[in-house]
Protein backbone atom coordinates (compact mmCIF):
# COMPACT_ATOMS: atom_id res chain seq x y z
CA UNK A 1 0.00 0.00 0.00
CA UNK A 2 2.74 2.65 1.07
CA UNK A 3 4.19 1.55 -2.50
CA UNK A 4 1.13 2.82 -4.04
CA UNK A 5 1.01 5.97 -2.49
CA UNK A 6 4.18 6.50 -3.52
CA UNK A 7 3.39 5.75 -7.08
CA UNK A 8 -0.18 8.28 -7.25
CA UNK A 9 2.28 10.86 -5.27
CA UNK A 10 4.66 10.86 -8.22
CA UNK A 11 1.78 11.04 -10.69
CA UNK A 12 -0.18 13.71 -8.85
CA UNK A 13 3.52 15.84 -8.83
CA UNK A 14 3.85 15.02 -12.66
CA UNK A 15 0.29 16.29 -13.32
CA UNK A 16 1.03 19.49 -11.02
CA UNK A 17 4.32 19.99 -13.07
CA UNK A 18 2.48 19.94 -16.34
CA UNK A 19 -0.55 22.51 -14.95
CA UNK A 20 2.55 24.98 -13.78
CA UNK A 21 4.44 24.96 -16.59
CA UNK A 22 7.89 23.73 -14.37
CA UNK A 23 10.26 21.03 -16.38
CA UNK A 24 13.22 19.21 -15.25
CA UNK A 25 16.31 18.78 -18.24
CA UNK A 26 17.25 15.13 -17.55
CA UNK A 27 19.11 16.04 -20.85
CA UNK A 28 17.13 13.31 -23.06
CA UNK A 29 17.36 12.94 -26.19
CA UNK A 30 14.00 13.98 -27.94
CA UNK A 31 14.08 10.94 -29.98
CA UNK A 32 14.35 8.70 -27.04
CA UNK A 33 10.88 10.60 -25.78
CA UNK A 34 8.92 9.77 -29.07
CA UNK A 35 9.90 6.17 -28.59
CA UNK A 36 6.74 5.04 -27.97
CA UNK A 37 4.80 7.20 -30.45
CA UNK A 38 7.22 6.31 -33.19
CA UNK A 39 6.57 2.63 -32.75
CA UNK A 40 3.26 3.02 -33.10
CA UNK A 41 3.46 5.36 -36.48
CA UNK A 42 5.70 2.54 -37.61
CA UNK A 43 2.86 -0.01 -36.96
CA UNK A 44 0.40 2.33 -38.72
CA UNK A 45 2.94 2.48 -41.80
CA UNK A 46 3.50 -1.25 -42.06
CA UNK A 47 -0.04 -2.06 -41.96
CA UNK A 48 -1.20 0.42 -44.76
CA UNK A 49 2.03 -0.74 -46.69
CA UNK A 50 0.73 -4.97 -45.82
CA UNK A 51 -2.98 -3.52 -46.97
CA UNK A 52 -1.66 -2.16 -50.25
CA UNK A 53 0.33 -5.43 -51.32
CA UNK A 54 -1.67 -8.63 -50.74
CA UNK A 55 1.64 -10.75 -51.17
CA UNK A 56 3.20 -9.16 -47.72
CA UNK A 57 -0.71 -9.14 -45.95
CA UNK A 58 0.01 -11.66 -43.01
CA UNK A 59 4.05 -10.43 -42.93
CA UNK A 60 2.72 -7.22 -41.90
CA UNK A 61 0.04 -8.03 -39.81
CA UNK A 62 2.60 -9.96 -37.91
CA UNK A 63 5.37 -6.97 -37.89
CA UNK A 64 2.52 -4.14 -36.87
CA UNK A 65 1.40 -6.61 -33.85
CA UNK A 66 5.15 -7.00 -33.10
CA UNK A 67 5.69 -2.96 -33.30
CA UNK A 68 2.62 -2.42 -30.82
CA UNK A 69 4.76 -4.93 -28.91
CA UNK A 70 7.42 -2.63 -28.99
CA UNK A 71 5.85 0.28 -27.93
CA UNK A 72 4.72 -0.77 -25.16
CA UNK A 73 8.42 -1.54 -24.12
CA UNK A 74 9.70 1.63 -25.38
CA UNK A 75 6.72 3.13 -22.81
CA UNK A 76 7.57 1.31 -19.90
CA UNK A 77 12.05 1.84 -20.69
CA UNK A 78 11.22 5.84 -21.01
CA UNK A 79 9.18 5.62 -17.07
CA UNK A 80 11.58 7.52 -15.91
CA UNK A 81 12.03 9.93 -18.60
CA UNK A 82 10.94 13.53 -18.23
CA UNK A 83 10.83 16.83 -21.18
CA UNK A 84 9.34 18.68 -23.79
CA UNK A 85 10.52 17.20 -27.12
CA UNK A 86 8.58 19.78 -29.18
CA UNK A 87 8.61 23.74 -28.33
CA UNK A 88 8.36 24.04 -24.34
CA UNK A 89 4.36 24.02 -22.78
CA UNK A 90 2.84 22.44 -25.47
CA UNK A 91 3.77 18.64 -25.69
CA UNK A 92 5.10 17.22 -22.07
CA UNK A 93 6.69 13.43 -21.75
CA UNK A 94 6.53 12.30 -17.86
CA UNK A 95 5.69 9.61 -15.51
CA UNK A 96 2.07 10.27 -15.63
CA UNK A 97 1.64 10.19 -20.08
CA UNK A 98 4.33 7.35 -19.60
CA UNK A 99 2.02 5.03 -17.68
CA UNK A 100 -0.79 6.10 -20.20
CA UNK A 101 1.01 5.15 -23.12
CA UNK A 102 2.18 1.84 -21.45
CA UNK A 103 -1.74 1.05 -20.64
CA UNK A 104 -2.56 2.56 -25.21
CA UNK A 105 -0.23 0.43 -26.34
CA UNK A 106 -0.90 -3.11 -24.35
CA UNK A 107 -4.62 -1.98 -25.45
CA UNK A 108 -3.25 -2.18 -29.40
CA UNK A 109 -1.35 -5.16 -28.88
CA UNK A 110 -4.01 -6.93 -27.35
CA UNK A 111 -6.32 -6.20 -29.87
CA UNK A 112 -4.06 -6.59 -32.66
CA UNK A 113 -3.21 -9.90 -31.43
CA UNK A 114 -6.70 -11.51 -30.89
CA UNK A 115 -7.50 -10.20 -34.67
CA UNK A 116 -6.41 -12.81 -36.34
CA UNK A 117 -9.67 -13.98 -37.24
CA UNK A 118 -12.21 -10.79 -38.19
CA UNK A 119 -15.63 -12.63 -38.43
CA UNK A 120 -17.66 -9.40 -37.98
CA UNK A 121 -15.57 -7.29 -40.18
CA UNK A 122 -16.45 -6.95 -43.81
CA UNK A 123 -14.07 -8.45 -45.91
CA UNK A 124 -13.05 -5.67 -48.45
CA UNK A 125 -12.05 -3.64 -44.67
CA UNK A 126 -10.28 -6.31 -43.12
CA UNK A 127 -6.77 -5.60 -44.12
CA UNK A 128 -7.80 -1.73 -43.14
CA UNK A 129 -8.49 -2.66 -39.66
CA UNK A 130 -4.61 -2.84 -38.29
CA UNK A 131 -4.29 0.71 -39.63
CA UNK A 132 -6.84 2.57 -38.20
CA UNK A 133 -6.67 0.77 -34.74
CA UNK A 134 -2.54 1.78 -34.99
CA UNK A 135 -3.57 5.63 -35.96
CA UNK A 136 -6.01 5.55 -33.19
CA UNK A 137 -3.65 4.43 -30.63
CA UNK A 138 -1.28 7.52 -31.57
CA UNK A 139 -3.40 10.12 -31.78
CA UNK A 140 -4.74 8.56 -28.09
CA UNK A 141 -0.52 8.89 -27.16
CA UNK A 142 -0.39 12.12 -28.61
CA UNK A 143 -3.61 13.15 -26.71
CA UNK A 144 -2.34 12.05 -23.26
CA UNK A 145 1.04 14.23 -23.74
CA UNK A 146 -0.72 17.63 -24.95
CA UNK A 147 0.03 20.31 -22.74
CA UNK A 148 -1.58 23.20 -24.99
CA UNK A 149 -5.01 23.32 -26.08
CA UNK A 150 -4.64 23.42 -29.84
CA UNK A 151 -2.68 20.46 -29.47
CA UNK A 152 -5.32 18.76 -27.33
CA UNK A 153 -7.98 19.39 -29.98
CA UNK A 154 -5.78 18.59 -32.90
CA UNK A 155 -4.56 15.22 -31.29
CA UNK A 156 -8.59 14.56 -29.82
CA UNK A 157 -9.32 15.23 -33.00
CA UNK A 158 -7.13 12.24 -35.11
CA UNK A 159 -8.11 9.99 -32.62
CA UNK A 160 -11.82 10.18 -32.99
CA UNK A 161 -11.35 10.17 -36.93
CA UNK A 162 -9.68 6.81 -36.51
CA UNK A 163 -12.17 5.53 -33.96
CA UNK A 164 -15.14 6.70 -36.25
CA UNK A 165 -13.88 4.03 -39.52
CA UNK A 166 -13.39 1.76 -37.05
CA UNK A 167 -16.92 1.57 -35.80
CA UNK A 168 -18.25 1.30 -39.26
CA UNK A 169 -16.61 -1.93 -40.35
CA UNK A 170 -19.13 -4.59 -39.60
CA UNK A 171 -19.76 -6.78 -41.78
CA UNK A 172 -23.36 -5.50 -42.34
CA UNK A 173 -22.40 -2.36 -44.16
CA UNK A 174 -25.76 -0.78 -43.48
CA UNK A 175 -25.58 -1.87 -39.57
CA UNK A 176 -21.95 -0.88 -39.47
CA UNK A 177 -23.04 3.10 -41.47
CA UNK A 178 -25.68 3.45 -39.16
CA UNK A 179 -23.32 2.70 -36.14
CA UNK A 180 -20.64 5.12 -37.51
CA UNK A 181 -22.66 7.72 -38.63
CA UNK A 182 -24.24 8.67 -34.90
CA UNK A 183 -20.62 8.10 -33.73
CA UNK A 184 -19.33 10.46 -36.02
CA UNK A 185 -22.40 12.98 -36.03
CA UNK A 186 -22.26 13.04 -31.71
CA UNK A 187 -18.93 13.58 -32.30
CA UNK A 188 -18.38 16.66 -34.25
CA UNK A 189 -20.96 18.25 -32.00
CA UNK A 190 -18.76 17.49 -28.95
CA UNK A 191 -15.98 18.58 -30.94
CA UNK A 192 -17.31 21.93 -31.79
CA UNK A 193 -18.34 22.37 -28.00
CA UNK A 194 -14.58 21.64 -27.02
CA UNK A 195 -13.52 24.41 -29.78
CA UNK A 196 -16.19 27.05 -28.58
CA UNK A 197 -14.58 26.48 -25.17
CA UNK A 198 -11.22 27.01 -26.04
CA UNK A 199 -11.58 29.78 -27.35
CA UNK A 200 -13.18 31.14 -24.14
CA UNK A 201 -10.39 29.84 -21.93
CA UNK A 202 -8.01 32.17 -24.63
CA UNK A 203 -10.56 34.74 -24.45
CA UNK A 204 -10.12 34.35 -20.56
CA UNK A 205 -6.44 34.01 -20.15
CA UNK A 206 -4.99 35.36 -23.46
CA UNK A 207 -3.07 31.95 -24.05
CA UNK A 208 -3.73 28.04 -25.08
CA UNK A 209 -1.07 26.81 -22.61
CA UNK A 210 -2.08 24.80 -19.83
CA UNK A 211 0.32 26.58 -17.18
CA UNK A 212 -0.51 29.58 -18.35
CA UNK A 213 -4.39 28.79 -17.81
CA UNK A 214 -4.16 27.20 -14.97
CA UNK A 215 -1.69 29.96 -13.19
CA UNK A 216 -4.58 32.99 -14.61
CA UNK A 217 -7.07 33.92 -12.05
CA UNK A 218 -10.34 32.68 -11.84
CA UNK A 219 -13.30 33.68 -13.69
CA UNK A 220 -16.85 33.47 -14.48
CA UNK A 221 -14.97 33.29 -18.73
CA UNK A 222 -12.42 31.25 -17.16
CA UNK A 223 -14.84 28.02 -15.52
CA UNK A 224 -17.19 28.62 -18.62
CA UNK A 225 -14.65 27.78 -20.83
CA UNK A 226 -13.54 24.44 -18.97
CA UNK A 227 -16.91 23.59 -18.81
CA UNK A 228 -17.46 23.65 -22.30
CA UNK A 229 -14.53 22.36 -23.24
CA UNK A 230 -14.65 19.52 -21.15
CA UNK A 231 -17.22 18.04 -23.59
CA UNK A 232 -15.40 16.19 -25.89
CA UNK A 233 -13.56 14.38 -23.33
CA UNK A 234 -16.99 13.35 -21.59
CA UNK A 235 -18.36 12.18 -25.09
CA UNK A 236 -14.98 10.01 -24.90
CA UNK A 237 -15.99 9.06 -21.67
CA UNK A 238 -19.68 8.11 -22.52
CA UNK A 239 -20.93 10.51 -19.42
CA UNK A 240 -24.34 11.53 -19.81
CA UNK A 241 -25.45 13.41 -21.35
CA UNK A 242 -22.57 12.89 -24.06
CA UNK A 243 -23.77 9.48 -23.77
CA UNK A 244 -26.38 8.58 -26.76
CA UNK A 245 -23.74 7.43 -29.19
CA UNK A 246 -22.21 4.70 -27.12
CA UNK A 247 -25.07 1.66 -27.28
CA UNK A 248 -25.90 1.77 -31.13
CA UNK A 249 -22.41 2.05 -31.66
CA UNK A 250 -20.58 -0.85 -29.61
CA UNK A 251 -23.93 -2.75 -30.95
CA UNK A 252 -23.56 -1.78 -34.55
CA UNK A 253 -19.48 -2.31 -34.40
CA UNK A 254 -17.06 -5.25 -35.60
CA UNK A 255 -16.12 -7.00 -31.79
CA UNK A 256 -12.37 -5.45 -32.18
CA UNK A 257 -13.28 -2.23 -32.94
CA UNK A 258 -16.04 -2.27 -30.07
CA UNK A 259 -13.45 -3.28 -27.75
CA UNK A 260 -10.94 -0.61 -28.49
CA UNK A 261 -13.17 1.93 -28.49
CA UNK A 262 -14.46 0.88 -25.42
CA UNK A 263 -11.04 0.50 -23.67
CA UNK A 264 -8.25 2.31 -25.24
CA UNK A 265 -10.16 5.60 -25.68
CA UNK A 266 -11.12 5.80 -22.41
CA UNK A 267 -8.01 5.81 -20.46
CA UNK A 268 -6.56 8.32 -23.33
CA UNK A 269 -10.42 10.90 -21.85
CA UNK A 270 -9.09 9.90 -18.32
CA UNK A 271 -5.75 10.83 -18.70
CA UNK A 272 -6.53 14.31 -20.09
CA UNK A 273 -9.75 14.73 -17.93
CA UNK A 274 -7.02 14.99 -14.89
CA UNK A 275 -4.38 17.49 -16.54
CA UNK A 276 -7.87 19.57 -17.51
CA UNK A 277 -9.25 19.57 -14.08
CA UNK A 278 -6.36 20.96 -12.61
CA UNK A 279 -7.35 24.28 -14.77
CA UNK A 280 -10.59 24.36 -12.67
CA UNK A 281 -9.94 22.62 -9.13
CA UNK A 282 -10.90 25.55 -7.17
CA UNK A 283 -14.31 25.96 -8.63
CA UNK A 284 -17.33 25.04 -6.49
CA UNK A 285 -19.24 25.21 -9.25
CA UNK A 286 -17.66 22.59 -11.53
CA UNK A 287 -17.51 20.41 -9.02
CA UNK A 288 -20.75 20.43 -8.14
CA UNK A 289 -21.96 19.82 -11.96
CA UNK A 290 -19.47 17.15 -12.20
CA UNK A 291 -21.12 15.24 -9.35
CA UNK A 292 -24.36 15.61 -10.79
CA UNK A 293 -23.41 14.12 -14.08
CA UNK A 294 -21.95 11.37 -12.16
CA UNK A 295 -24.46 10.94 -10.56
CA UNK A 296 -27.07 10.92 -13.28
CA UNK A 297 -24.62 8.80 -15.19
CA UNK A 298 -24.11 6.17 -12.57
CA UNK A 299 -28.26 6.05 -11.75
CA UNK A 300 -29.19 5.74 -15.23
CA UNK A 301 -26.38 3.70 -17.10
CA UNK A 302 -26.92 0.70 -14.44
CA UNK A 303 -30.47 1.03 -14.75
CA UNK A 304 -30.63 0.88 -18.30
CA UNK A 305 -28.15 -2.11 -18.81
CA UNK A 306 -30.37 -4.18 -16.15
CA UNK A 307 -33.10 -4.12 -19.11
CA UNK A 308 -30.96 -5.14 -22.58
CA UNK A 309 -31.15 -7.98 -24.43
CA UNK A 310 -27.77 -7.48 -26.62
CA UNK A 311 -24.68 -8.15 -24.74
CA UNK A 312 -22.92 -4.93 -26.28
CA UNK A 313 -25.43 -2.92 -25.81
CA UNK A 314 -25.27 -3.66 -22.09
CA UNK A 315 -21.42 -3.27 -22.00
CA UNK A 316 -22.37 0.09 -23.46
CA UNK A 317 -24.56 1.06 -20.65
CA UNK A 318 -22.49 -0.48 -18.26
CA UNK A 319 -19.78 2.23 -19.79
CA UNK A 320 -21.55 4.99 -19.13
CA UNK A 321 -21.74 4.13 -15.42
CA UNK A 322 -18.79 3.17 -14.98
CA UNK A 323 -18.15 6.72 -16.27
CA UNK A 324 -19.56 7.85 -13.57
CA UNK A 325 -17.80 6.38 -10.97
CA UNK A 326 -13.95 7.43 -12.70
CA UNK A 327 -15.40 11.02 -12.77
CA UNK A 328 -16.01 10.36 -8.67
CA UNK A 329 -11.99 9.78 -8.36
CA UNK A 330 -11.28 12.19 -11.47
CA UNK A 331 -12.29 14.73 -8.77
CA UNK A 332 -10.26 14.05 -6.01
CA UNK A 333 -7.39 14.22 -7.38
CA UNK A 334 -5.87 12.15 -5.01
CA UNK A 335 -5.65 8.60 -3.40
């Protein structure tokens, strides 16, 4: 237990380093920081190069599962590693994104490596299905490093793409559309909230930096914004009300893509949910409307999956409860 505590003490420090702007030079090499990143852009690569040429299909397969592989060594050798391989307060490698990426990238492998046989995709997409889950994974990596909110969005924002072709591979194509469209369609609406609240946190603070945000003073411009903001991440989440998307899509998805999607991109919302919190942790008022989503989510996600039929569907509600109870902990902030 005392080993634990000291493990969430060095995460909480990492996540108050990357709200303050501070940064340690452990004199890294930036290339040694991307490690994990670049394995996974090498996995994306070989499997649109083993979708292109049907003669190297199951070569590639096998080298993008082994890459995933790889990244999740690369994530747990660079632990320890600290820095800002890109211009300082906008991308930030530590501890806490570390741990994240080591959690993205087991999530890829595993998937990777229990689709060898794709049943419920459509055939014609099958070879397609390595790349988008390896594209999705980085952009998810990406995600859980921004320190800047363009960045955020930009990274949020080539995740989600990824994660929308993957829920519209089934192999019904009109089940699989209709899944994918009100994936995609809840999704640029969430996406255009998080936009309309940047631009009130810069409106607020004059700056898209995290440290900078979260060292302004507080506002009625400044919670606003992190409110609104905050939406695409719940619609990652599946909190209600950001919720509607999640049952007709895990239904309407192949069984790999549902489970990534279900997984992956929910530790890559929890991740961020706790370096965006920080900007408002002294606001009775978000607090207070984040327990009452919780709330609501918990109460009616449980009661709804007590009534399905479809064993995804039920997963589905059972995700939006379970939302719930992270944004309970996402809250605290501590052990």
């Amino acid at each position: 237990m005392n080993g634990m505590h000291g493990i969430i003490d060095m995460i909480d420090a990492n996540l108050v380093i990357g709200a303050t702007g501070l940064t340690e030079a452990h004199g890294a090499d930036d290339l040694v920081l991307l490690l994990p990143e670049l394995f996974v852009l090498a996995a994306a690569l070989t499997a649109f190069i083993g979708s292109t040429f049907a003669s190297v299909r199951r070569g590639a397969w096998l080298l993008t599962t082994l890459l995933s592989l790889g990244a999740v060594v690369m994530a747990a050798l660079t632990l320890h590693k600290t820095g800002e391989p890109f211009f300082p307060g906008i991308y930030r490698v530590d501890l806490f994104s570390q741990l994240v990426k080591l959690g993205l990238g087991l999530g890829l492998f595993l998937t990777l490596l229990t689709s060898a046989e794709l049943p419920s995709v459509r055939r014609s997409a099958r070879p397609d299905l390595a790349i988008f889950l390896a594209f999705g994974a980085l952009g998810m990596m990406l995600l859980v490093s921004a320190t800047e909110l363009l960045t955020l969005y930009v990274t949020l924002e080539l995740s989600a793409y990824a994660l929308y072709v993957l829920a519209s591979l089934h192999r019904d194509e009109n089940r699989g559309s209709e899944g994918g469209a009100k994936y995609l369609l809840f999704g640029a609406v969430a996406s255009a909230l998080t936009l309309y609240g940047i631009s009130f946190l810069f409106g607020a603070t004059g700056s898209t930096q995290l440290s900078a945000i979260a060292a302004a003073p507080s506002s009625p411009m400044l919670i606003l914004g992190v409110v609104v903001s905050l939406a695409g991440l719940l619609f990652k989440l599946a909190v209600l009300p950001f919720h509607a998307w999640a049952p007709d899509t895990y239904q309407a998805a192949p069984h790999q893509s549902a489970t990534f999607i279900g997984t992956a991109s929910k530790v890559a919302a929890i991740a961020v949910l706790c370096r965006v919190l920080t900007l408002g942790h002294e606001a009775p008022a978000l607090k207070t409307l984040l327990v009452v989503l919780a709330v609501v989510s918990m109460t009616v996600g449980n009661l709804a999956a007590m009534v399905q039929t479809d064993l995804k569907r039920l997963l589905a509600w059972s995700t939006v409860a379970h939302a719930g109870y992270v944004l309970l902990g996402l809250m605290t902030l501590n052990e």
